[in-house]
Protein backbone atom coordinates (compact mmCIF):
# COMPACT_ATOMS: atom_id res chain seq x y z
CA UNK A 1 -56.56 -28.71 17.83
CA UNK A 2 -52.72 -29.12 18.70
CA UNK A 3 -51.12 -26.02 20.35
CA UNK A 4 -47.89 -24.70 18.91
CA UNK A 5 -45.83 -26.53 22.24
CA UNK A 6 -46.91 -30.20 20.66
CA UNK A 7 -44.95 -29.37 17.35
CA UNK A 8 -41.08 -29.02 17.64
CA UNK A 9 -39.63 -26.44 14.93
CA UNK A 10 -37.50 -27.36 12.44
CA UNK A 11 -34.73 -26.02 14.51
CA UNK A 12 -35.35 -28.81 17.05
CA UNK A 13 -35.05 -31.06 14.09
CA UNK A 14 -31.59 -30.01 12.51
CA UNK A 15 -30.07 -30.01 16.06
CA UNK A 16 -29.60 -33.00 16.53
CA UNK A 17 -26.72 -32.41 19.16
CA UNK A 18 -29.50 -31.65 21.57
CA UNK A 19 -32.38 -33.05 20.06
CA UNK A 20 -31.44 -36.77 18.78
CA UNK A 21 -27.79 -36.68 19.54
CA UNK A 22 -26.51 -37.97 22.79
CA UNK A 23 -24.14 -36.02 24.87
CA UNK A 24 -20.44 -37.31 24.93
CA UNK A 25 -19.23 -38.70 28.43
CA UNK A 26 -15.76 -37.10 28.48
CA UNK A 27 -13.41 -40.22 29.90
CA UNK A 28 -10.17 -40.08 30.69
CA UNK A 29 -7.84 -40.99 27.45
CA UNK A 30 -10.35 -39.09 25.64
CA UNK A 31 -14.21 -39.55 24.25
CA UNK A 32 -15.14 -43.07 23.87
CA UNK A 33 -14.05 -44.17 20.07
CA UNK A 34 -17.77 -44.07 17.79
CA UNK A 35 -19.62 -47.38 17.27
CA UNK A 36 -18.55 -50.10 14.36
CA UNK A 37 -21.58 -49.26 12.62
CA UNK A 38 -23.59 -46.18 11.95
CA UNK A 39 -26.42 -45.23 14.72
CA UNK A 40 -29.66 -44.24 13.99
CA UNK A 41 -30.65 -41.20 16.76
CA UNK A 42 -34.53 -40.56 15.20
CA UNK A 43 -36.96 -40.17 13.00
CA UNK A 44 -38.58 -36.83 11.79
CA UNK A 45 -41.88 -36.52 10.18
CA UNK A 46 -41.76 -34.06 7.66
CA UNK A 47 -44.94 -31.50 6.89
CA UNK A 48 -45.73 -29.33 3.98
CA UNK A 49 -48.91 -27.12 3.74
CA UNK A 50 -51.12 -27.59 0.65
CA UNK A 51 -54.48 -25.23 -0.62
CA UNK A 52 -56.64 -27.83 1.66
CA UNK A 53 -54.36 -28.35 4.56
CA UNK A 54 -51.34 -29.78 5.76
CA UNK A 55 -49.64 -33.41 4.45
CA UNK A 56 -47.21 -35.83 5.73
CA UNK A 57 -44.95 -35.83 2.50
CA UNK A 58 -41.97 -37.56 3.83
CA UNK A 59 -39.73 -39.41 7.19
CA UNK A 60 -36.37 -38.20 7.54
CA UNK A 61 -34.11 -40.69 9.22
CA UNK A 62 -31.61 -39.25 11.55
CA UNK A 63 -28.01 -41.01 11.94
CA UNK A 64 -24.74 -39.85 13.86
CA UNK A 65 -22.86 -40.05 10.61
CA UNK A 66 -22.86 -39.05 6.76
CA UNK A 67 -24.66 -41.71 4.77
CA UNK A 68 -22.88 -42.65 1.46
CA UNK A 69 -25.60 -40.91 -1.32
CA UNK A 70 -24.81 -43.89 -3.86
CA UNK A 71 -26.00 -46.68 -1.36
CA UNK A 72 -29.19 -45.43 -0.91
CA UNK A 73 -32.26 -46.46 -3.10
CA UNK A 74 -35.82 -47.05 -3.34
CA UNK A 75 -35.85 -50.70 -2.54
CA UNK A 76 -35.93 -51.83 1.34
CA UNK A 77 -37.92 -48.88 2.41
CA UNK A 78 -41.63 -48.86 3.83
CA UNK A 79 -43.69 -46.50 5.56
CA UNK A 80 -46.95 -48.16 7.42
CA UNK A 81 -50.05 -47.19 5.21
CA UNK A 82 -48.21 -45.16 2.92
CA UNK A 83 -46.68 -45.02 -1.05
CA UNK A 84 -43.07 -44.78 -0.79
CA UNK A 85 -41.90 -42.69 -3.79
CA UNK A 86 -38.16 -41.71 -3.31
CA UNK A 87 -35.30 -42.29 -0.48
CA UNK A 88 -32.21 -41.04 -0.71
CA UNK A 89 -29.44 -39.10 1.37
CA UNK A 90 -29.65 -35.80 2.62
CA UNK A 91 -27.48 -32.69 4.25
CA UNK A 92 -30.98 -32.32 6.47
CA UNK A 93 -34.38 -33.59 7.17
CA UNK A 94 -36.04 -31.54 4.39
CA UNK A 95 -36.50 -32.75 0.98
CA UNK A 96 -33.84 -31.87 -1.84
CA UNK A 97 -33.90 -32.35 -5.19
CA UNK A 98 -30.60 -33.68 -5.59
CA UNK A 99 -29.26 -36.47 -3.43
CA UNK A 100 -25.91 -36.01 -1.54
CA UNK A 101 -23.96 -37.65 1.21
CA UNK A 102 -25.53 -36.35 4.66
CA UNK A 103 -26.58 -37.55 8.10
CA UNK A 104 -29.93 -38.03 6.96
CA UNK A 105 -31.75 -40.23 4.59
CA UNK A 106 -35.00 -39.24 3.67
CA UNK A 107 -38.35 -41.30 2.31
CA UNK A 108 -40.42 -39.56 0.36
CA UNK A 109 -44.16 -40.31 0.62
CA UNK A 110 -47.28 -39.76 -1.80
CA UNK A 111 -49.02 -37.02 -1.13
CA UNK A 112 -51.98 -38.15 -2.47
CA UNK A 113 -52.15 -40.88 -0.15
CA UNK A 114 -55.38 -40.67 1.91
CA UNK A 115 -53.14 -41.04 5.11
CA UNK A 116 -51.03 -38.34 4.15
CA UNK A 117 -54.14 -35.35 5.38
CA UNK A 118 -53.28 -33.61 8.62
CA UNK A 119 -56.98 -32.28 9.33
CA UNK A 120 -59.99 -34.61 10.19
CA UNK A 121 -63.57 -32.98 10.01
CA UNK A 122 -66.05 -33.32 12.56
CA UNK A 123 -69.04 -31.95 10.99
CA UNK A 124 -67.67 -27.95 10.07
CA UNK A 125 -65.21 -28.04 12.52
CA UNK A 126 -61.38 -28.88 11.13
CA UNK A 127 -58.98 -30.87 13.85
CA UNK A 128 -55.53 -30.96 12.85
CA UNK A 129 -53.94 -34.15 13.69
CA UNK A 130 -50.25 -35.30 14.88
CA UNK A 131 -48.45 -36.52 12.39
CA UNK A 132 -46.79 -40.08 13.24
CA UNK A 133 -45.40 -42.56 10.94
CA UNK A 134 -44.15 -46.10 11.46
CA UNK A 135 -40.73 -46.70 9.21
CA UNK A 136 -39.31 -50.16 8.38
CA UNK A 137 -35.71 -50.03 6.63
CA UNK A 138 -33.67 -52.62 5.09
CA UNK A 139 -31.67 -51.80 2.48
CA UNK A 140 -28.27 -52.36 2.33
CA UNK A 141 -26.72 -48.91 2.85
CA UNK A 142 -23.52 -47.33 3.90
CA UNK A 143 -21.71 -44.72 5.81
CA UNK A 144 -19.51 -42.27 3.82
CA UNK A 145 -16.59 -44.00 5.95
CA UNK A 146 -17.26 -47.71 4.77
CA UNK A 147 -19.19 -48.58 8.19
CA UNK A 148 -22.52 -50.56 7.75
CA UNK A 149 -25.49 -49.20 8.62
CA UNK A 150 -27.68 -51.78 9.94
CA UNK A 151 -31.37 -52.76 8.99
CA UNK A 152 -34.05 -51.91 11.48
CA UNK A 153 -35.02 -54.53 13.66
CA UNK A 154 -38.26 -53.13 14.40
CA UNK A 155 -40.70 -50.53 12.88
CA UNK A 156 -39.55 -47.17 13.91
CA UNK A 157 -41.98 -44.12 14.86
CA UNK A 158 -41.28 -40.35 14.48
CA UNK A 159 -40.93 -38.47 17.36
CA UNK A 160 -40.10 -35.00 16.23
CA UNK A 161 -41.72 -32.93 13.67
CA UNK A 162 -40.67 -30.44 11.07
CA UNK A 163 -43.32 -28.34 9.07
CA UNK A 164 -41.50 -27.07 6.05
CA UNK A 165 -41.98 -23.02 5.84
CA UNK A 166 -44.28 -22.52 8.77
CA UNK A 167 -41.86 -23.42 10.89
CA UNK A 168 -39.62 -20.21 9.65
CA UNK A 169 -42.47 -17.97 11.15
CA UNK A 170 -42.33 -16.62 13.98
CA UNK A 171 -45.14 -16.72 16.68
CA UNK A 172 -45.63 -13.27 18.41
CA UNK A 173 -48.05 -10.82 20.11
CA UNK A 174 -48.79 -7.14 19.82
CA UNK A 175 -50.66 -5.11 22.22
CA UNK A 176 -52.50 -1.77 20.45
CA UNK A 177 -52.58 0.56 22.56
CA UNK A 178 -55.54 2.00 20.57
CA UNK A 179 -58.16 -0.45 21.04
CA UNK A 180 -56.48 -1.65 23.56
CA UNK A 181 -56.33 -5.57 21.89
CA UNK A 182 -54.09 -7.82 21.99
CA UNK A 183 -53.42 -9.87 18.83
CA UNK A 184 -51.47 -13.14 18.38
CA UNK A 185 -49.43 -13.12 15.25
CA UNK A 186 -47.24 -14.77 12.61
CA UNK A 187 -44.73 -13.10 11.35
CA UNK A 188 -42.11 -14.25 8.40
CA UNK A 189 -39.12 -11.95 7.73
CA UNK A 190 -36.85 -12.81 4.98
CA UNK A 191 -33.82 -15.65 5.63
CA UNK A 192 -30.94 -13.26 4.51
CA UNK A 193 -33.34 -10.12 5.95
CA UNK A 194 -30.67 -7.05 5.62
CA UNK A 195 -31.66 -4.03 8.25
CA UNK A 196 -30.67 -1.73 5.15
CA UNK A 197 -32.88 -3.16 2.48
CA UNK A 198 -36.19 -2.29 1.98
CA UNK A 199 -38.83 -4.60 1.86
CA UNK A 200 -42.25 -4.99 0.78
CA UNK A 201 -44.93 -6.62 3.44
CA UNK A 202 -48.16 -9.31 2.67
CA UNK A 203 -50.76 -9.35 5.24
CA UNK A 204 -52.59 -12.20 4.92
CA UNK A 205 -56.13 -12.83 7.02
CA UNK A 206 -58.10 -15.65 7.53
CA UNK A 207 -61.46 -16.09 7.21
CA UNK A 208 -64.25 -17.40 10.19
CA UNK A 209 -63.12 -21.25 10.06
CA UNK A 210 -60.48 -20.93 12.03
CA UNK A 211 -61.02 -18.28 14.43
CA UNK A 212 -58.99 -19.43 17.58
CA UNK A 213 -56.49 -18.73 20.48
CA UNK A 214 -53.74 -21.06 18.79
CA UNK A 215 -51.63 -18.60 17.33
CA UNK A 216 -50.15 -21.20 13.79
CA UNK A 217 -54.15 -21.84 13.55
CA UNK A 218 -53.97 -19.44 10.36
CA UNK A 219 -50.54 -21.11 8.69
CA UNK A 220 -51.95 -24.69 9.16
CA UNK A 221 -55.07 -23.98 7.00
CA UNK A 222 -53.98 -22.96 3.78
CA UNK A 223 -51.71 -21.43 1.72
CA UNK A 224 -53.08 -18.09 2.11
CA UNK A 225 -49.75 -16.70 4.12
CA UNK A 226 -47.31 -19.80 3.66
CA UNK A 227 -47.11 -19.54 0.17
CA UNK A 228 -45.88 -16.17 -0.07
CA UNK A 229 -43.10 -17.21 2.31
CA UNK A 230 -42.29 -20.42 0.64
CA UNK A 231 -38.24 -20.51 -0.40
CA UNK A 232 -39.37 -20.21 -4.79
CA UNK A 233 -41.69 -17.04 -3.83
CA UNK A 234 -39.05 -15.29 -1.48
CA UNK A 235 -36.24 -16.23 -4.79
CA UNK A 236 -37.95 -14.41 -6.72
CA UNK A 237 -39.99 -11.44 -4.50
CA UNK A 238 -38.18 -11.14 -0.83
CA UNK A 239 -41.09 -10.04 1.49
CA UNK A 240 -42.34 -10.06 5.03
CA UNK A 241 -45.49 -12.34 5.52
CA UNK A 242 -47.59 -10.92 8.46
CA UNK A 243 -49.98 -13.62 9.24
CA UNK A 244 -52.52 -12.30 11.96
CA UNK A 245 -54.19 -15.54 14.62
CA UNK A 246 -58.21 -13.87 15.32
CA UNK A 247 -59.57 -15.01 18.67
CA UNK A 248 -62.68 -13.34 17.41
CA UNK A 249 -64.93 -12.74 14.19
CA UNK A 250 -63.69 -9.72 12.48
CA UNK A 251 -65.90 -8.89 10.21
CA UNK A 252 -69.73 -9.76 9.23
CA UNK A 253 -72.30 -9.73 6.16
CA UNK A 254 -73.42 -6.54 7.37
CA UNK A 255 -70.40 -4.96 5.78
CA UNK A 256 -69.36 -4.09 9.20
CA UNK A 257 -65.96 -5.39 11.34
CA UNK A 258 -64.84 -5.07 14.86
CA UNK A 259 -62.25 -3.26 16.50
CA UNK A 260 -59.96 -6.32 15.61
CA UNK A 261 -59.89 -4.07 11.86
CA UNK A 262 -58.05 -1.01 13.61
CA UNK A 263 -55.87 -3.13 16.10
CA UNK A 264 -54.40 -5.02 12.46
CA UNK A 265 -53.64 -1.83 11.08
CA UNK A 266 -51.94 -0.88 14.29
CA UNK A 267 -49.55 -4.08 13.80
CA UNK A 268 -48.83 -3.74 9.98
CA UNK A 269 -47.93 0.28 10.84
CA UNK A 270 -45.65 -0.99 13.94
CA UNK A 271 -43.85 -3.41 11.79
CA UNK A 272 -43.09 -1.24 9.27
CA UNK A 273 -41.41 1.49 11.58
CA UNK A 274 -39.59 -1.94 13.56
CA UNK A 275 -37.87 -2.96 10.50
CA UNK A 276 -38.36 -0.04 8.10
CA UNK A 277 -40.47 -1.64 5.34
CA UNK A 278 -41.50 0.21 2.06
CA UNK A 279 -44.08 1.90 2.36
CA UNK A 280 -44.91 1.68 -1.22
CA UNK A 281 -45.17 -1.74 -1.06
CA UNK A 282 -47.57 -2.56 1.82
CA UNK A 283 -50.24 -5.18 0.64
CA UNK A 284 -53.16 -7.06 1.31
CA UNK A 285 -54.85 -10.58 1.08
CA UNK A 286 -57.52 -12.25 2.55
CA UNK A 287 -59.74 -15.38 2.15
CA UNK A 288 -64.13 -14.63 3.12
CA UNK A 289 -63.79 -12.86 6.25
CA UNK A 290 -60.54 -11.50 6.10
CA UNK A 291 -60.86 -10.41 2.26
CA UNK A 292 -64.20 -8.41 3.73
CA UNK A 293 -61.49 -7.05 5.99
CA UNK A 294 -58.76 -6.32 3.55
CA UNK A 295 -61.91 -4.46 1.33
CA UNK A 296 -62.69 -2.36 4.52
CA UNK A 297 -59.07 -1.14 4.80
CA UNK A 298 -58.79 -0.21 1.38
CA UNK A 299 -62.21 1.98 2.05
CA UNK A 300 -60.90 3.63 5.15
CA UNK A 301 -56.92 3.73 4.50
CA UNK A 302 -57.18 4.17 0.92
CA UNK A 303 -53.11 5.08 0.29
CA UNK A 304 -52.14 2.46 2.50
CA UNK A 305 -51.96 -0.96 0.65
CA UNK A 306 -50.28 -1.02 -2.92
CA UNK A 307 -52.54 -3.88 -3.97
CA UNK A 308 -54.57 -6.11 -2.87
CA UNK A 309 -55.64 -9.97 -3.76
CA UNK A 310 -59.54 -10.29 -2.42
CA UNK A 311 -60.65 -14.16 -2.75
CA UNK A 312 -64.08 -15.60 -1.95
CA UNK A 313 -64.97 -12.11 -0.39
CA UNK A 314 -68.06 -9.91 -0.51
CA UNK A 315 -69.11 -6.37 0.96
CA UNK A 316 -71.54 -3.31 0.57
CA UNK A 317 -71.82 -2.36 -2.99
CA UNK A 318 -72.99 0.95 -2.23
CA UNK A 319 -69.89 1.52 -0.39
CA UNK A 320 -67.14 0.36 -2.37
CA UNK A 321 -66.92 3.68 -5.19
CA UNK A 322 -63.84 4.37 -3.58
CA UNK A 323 -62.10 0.68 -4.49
CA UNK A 324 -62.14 2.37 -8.49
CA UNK A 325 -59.09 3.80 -7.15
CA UNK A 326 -57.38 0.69 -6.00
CA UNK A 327 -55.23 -2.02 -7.35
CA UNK A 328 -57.40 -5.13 -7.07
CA UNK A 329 -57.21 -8.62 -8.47
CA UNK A 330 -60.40 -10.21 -6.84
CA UNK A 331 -61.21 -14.57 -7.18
CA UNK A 332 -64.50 -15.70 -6.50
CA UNK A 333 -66.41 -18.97 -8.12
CA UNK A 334 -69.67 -18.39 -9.64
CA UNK A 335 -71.12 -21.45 -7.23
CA UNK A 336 -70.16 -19.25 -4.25
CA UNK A 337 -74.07 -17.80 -3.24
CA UNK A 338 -72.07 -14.68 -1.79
CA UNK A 339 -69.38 -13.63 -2.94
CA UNK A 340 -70.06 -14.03 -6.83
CA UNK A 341 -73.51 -12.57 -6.67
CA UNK A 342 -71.30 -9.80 -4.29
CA UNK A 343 -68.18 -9.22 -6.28
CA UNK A 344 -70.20 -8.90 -9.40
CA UNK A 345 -71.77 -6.08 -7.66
CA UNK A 346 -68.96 -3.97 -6.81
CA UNK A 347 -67.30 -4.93 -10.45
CA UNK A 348 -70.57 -2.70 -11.80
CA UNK A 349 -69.95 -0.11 -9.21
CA UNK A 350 -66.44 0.22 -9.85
CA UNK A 351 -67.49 0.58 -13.82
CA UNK A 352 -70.08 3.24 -13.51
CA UNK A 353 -66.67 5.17 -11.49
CA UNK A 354 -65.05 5.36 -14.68
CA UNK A 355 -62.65 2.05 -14.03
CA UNK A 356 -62.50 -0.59 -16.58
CA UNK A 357 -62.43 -4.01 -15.07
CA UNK A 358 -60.90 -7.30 -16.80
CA UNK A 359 -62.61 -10.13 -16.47
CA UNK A 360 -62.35 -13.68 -16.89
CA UNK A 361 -63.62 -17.34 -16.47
CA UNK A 362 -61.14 -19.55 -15.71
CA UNK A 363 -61.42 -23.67 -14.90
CA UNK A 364 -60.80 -24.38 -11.49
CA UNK A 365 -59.73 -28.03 -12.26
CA UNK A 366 -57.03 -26.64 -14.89
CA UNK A 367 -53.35 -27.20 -14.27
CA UNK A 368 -50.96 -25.15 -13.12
CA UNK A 369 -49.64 -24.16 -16.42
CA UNK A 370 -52.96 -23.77 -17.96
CA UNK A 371 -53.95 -21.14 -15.04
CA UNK A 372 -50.29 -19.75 -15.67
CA UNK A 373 -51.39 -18.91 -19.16
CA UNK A 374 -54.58 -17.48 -17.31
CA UNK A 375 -52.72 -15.38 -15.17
CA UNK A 376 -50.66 -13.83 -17.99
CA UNK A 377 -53.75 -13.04 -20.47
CA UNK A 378 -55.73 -11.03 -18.03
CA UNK A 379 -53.07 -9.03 -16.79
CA UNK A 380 -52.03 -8.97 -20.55
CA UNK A 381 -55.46 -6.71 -20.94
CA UNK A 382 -53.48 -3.80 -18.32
CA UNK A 383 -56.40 -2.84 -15.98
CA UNK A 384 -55.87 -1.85 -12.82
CA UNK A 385 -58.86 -4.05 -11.46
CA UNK A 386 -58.96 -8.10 -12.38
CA UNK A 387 -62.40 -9.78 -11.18
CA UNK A 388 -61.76 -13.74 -11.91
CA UNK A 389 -64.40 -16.37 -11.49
CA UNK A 390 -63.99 -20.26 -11.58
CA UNK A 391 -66.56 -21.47 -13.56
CA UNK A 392 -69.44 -23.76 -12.03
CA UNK A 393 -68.47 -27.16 -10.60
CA UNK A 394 -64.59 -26.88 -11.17
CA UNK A 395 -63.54 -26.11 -8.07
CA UNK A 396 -64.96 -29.17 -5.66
CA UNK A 397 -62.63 -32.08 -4.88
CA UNK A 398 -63.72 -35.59 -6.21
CA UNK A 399 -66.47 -36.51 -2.97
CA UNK A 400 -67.22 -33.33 -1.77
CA UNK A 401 -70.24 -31.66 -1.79
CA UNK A 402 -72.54 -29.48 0.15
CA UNK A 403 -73.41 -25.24 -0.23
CA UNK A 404 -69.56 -24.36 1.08
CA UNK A 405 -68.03 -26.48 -1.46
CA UNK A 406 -67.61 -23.58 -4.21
CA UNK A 407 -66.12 -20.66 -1.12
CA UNK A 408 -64.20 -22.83 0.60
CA UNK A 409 -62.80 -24.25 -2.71
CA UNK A 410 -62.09 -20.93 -4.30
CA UNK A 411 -59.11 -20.42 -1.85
CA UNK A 412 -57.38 -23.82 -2.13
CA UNK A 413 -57.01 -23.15 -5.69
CA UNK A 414 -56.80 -19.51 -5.49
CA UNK A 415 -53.65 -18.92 -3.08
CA UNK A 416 -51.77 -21.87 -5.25
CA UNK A 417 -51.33 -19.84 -8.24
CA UNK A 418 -48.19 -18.04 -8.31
CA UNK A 419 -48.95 -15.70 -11.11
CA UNK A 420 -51.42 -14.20 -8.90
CA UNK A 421 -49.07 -13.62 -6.09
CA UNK A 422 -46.25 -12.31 -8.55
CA UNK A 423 -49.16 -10.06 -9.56
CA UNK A 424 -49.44 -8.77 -6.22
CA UNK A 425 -45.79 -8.37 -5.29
CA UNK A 426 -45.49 -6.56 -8.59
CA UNK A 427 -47.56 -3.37 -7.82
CA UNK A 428 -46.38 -0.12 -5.90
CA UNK A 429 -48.03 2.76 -4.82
């Protein structure tokens, strides 16, 4: 597994006065005058995180001038291995849906290309890889000035990586001096945060898969935290994403978790007094492990969390009376051994409190606006508590199979549906 220090932040890649732009040699008379023709200074590989992982979805080529948006096109562009799918100018190296004249030109890339998956599995065990990609360019473009900008001789190779939204967290560490752990953390405050604004906070945890030391371990998964912080979900709900990196199992199917529980709470209550969140609007999400988690907090600090998204998640039956209290919108898939057989459970638990539930069966394999629809006609019923299942054998991708298919499956699909997060986001205390 890479460590954070092997991937440069997007940062690195829009400064390209330190990164990819030389340093001028002040001469007497004056700097030197620029080149005839435009320079390239690099080549960025561009990231985004999807429900299985992350992708390489496009090269951004870096060059020391604007490059004329109307001379750039499709044709003369190639990417070793991959499906080239749009180029075009850019005002930086991420993607935009609108071309314009800018010191970058960027190639998008299929991200259904085989090459285009960041993590390789040996056996259980996920290894994310580096991504590299080998650019050949020869189209005929210019520089906003009228200079050319020359072909490529050779194949080019990225050398400096951006990972769209996960590189807008921040890595960071908080000692409680409780339990006396120390947890490794990701933490994303809002772009145009405001010290006098109140904001809500999502704390995401992972579940056992990629318990680890390397604090980003948690954003690189999944979309469990990133997609809360992604620039469409901040337009329309401006939130913190707390995004805790476990060194350690924290919780087990004994219904029981370790001191790793109280040291989270800790954090979230720390953070809210650093930046003075709303306390109404405190909530939390978790895939397996860190669901079981997020269900153990809502038993012990009942009036802490607003709401609370629970995906392929079980616990104690007996002990979850209390939940009929709680906000809850909880996604498991009827293949899943645990978690159905588990949720179904506490749904009949929750019932005999006095608390309706809504339930539904949704296809896993529907699109987006089909689950939209979903979304909208179970909250449309106005209960407090939503169990969702994904019916059998509609949550595996094509090839896969084996008894995790159906848990680990539930929260690619889950976390991608932005009606559920809106849910979430929508609910006070």
């Amino acid at each position: 597994m890479l460590s954070r220090r092997h991937l440069l932040t997007s940062a690195a890649a829009l400064a390209l006065s330190g990164a990819l732009a030389p340093a001028v040699q002040a001469q007497e008379g004056g700097p030197p005058p620029p080149p005839a023709n435009a320079v390239l200074k690099g080549a960025v590989a561009v990231t985004r995180v999807f429900g299985d992982g992350p992708r390489l979805i496009a090269v951004a080529l870096a060059y020391d001038r604007p490059i004329a948006a109307k001379s750039v096109g499709l044709a003369g562009f190639a990417v070793a291995g991959r499906t080239v799918t749009r180029a075009y100018a850019a005002l930086s190296s991420a993607p935009a849906p609108v071309p314009a004249d800018g010191n970058f030109v960027i190639i998008e890339l299929s991200e259904d290309d085989d090459a285009a998956r960041l993590v390789a599995m040996n056996g259980r065990e996920a290894r994310r890889l580096l991504p590299v990609a080998r650019v050949t360019a020869t189209p005929a473009m210019q520089a906003v000035e009228g200079s050319a900008v020359p072909p490529l001789a050779l194949p080019v190779e990225t050398t400096i990586i951006r990972n769209l939204v996960i590189d807008d967290f921040r890595q960071l560490s908080f000692t409680d001096p409780g339990t006396g752990l120390t947890l490794a953390y990701n933490l994303y405050v809002p772009a145009d945060y405001d010290p006098a604004r109140r904001y809500p906070l999502v704390l995401f945890m992972h579940d056992a898969g990629v318990t680890s030391p390397v604090a980003d371990n948690t954003l690189f998964q999944g979309l469990g935290a990133v997609a809360f912080a992604d620039p469409a979900d901040q337009a329309r709900h401006p939130a913190f994403v707390l995004a805790p990196q476990y060194d350690a199992q924290i919780a087990n199917d004994q219904s029981q978790t370790t001191p790793h529980m109280e040291a989270t709470i800790a954090l979230v209550q720390a953070l809210v007094a650093q930046y003075g969140l709303d306390r109404t609007r405190l909530y939390a999400t978790g895939q397996s492990g860190g669901g079981m988690t997020a269900i153990a907090m809502n038993l012990k600090y009942p009036d802490l969390f607003a709401a609370s998204l629970l995906v392929a998640c079980q616990w104690d039956a007996t002990l979850c009376a209390p939940l009929a209290g709680k906000k809850l919108w909880v996604v498991v898939a009827e293949g899943d051994t645990k978690a159905f057989p588990g949720q179904t459970a506490i749904m009949e638990v929750i019932e005999a409190a006095g608390t309706p539930v809504a339930r539904a069966t949704w296809d896993g394999s529907a699109s987006p606006e089909s689950l939209a629809k979903a979304v909208a006609a179970q909250e449309a019923e106005g209960r407090q508590i939503n169990f969702t299942a994904f019916a059998r054998n509609t949550v595996a991708l094509p090839g896969q199979t084996g008894g995790a298919v159906d848990h680990l499956g539930t929260w690619r699909i889950a976390y991608g549906i932005s009606g559920l997060r809106d849910w979430l986001l929508r609910q006070t205390l």
